[in-house]
N, C-alpha and C. Protein backbone atom coordinates (compact mmCIF):
# COMPACT_ATOMS: atom_id res chain seq x y z
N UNK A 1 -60.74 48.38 -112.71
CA UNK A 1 -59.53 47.61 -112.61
C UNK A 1 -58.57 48.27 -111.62
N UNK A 2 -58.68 49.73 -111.59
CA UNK A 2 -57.72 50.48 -110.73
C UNK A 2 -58.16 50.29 -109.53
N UNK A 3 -59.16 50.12 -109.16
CA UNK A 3 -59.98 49.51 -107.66
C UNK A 3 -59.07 48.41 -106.97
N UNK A 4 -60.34 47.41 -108.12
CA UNK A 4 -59.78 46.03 -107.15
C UNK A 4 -58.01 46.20 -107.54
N UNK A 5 -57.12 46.72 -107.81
CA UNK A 5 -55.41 46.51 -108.21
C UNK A 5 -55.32 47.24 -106.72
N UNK A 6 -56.12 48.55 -105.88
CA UNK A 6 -56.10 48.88 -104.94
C UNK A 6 -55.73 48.28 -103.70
N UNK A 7 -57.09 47.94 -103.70
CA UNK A 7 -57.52 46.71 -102.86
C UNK A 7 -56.54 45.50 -102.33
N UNK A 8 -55.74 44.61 -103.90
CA UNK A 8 -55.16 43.70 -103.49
C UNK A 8 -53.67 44.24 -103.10
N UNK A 9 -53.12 45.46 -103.38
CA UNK A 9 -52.17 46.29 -103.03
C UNK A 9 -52.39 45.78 -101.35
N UNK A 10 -53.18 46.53 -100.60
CA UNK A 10 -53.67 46.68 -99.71
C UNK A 10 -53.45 45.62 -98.82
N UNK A 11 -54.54 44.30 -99.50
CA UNK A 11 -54.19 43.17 -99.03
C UNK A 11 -53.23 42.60 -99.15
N UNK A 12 -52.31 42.35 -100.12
CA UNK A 12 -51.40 41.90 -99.82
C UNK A 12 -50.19 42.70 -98.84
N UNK A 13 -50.29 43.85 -98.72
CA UNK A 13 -49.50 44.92 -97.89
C UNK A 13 -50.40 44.49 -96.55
N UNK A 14 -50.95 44.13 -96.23
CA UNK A 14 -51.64 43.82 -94.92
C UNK A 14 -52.13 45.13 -94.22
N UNK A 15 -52.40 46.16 -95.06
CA UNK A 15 -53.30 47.39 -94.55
C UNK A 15 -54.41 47.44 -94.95
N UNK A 16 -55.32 47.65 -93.81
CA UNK A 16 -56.92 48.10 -93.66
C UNK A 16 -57.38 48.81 -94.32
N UNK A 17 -58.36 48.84 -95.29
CA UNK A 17 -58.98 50.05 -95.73
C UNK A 17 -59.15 51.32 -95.20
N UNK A 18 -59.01 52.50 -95.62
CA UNK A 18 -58.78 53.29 -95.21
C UNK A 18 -59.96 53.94 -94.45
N UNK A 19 -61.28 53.53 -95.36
CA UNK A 19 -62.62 53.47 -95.14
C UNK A 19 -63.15 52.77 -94.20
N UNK A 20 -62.45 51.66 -93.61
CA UNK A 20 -63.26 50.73 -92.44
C UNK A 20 -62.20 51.74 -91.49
N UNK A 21 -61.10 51.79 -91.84
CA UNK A 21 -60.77 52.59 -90.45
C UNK A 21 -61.09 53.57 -89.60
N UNK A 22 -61.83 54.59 -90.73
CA UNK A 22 -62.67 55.56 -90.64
C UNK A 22 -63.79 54.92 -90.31
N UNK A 23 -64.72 53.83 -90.31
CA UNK A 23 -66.03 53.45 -90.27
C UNK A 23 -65.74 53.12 -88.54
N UNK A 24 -64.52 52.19 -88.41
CA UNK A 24 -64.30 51.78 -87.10
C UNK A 24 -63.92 53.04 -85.76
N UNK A 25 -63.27 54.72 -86.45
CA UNK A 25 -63.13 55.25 -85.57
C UNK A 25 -65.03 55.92 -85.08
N UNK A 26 -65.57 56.25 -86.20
CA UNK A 26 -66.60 56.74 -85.89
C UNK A 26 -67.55 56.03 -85.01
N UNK A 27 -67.24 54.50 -85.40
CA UNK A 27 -68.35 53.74 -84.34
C UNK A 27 -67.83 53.99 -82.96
N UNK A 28 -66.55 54.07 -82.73
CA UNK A 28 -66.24 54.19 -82.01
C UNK A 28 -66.37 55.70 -80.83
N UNK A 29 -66.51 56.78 -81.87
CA UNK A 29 -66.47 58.07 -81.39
C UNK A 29 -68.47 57.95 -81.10
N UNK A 30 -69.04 57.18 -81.65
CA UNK A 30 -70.63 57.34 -81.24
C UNK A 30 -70.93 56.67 -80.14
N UNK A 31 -69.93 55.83 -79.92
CA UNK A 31 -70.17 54.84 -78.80
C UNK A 31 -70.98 52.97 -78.86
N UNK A 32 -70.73 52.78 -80.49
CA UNK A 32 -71.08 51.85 -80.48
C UNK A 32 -70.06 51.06 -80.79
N UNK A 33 -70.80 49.62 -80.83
CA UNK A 33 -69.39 48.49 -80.97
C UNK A 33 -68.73 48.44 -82.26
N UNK A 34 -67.46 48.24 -82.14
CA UNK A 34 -66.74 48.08 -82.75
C UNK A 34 -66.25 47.19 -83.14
N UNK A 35 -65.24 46.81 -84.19
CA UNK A 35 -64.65 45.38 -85.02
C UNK A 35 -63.59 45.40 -85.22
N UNK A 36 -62.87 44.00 -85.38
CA UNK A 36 -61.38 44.76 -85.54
C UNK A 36 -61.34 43.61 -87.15
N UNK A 37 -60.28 43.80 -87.77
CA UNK A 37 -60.31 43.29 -89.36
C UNK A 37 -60.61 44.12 -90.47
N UNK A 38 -61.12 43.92 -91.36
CA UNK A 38 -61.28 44.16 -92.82
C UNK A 38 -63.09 44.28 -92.42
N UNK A 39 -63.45 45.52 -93.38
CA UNK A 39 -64.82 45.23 -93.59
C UNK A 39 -66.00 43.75 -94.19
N UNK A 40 -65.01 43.40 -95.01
CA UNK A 40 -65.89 42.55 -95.42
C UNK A 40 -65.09 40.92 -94.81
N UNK A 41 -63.89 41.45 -94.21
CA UNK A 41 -64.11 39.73 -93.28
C UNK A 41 -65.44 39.61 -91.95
N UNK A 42 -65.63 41.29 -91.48
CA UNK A 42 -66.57 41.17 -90.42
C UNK A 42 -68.25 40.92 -90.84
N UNK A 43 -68.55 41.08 -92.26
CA UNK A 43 -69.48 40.92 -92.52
C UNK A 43 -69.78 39.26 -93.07
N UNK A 44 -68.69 39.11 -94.01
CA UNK A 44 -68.54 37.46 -93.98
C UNK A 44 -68.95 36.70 -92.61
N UNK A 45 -67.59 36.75 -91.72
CA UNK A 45 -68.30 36.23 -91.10
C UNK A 45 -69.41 36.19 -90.05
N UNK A 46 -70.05 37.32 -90.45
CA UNK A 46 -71.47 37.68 -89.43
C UNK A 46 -72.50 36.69 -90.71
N UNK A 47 -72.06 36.66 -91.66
CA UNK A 47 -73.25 35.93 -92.32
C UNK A 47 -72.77 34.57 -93.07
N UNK A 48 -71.99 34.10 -92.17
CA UNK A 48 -71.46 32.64 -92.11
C UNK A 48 -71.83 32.08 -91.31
N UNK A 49 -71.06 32.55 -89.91
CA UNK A 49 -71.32 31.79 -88.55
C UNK A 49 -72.14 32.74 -87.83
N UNK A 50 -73.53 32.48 -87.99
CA UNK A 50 -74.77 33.23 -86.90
C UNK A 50 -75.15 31.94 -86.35
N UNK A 51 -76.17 32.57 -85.15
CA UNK A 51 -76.55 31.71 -83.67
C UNK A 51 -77.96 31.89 -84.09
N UNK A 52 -78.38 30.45 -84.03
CA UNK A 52 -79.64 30.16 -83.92
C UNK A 52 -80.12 29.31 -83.00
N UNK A 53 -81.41 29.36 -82.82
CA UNK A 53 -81.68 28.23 -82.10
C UNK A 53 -81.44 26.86 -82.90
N UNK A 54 -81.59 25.60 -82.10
CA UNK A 54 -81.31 24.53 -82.66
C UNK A 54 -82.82 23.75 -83.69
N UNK A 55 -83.68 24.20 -83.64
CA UNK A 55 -84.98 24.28 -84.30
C UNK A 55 -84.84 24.40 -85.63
N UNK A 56 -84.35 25.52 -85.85
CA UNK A 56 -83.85 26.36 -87.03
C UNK A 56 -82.67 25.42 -87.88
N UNK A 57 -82.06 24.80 -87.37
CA UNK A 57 -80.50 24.34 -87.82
C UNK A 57 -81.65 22.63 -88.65
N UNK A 58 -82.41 22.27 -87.22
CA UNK A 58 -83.33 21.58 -87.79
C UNK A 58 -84.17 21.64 -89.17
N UNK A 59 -84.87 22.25 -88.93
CA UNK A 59 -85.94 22.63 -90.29
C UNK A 59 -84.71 22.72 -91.36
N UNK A 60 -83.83 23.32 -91.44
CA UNK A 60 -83.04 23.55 -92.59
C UNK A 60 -82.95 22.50 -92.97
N UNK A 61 -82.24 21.66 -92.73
CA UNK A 61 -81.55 20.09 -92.61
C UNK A 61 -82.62 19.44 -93.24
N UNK A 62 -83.83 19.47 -92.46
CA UNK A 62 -84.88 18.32 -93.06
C UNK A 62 -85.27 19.26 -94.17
N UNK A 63 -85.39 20.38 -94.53
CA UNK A 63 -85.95 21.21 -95.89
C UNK A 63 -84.81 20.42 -96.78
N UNK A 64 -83.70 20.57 -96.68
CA UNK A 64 -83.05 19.93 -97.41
C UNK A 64 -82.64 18.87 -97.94
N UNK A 65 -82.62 18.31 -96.96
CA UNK A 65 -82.82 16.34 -97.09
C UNK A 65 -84.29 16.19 -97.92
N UNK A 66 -85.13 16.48 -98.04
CA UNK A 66 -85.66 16.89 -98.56
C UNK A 66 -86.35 16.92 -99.93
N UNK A 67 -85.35 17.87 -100.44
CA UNK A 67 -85.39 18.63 -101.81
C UNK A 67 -84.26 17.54 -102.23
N UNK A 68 -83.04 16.92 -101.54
CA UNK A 68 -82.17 16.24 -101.98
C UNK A 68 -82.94 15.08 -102.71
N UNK A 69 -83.88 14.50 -102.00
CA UNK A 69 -85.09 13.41 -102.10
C UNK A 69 -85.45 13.12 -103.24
N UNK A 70 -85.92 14.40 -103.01
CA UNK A 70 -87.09 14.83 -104.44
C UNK A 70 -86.19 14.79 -105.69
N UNK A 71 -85.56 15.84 -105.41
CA UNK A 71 -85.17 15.69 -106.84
C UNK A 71 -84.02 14.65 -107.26
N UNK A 72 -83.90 13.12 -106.84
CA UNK A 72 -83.77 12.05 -107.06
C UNK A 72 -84.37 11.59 -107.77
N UNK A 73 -85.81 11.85 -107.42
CA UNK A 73 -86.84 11.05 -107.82
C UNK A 73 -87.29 12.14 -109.25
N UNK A 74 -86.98 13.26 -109.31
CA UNK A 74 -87.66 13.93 -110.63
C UNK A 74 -86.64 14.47 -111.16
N UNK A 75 -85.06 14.48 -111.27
CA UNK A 75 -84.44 14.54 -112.22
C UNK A 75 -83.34 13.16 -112.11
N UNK A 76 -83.67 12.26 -112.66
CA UNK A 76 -83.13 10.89 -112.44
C UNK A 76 -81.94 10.87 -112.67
N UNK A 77 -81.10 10.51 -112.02
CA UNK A 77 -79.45 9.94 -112.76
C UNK A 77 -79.17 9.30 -114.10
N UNK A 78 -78.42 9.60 -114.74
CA UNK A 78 -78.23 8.64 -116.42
C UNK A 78 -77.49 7.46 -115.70
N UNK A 79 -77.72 6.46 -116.17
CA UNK A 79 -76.75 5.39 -115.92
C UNK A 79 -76.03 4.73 -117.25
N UNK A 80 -74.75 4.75 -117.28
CA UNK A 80 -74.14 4.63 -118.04
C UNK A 80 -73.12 3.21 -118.44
């Protein structure tokens, strides 16, 4: 509880973890890329908005349309 009470301290104070800041100088002192934000907004959105080919965006879509299908047909609606 003393964590996350940390945390939203933090966030709502609009300061960075103290830990990404440190994560961000070191990438920086190794020479790799760097981020600017909150740790877990940069990971959000690395695993929100990724680049695919358009193939991929495909297959998903029809996997899903799909399964939407199906299970129409094998868990039926009540009608009331």
């Amino acid at each position: 509880l003393g964590a996350i009470g940390f945390v939203l301290l933090e966030t709502w104070a609009g300061v960075v973890c103290p830990l990404t800041t440190w994560e961000m100088q070191l990438r920086e002192t190794a020479g790799a890329e760097s981020y600017s934000g909150s740790f877990v907004q940069h990971w959000l959105q690395t695993l929100l908005y990724y680049e695919a080919p358009a193939w991929v965006f495909i297959l998903v879509y029809t996997v899903f349309g799909a399964m939407v299908l199906a299970s129409w047909f094998l868990v039926r609606p009540n009608r009331r």
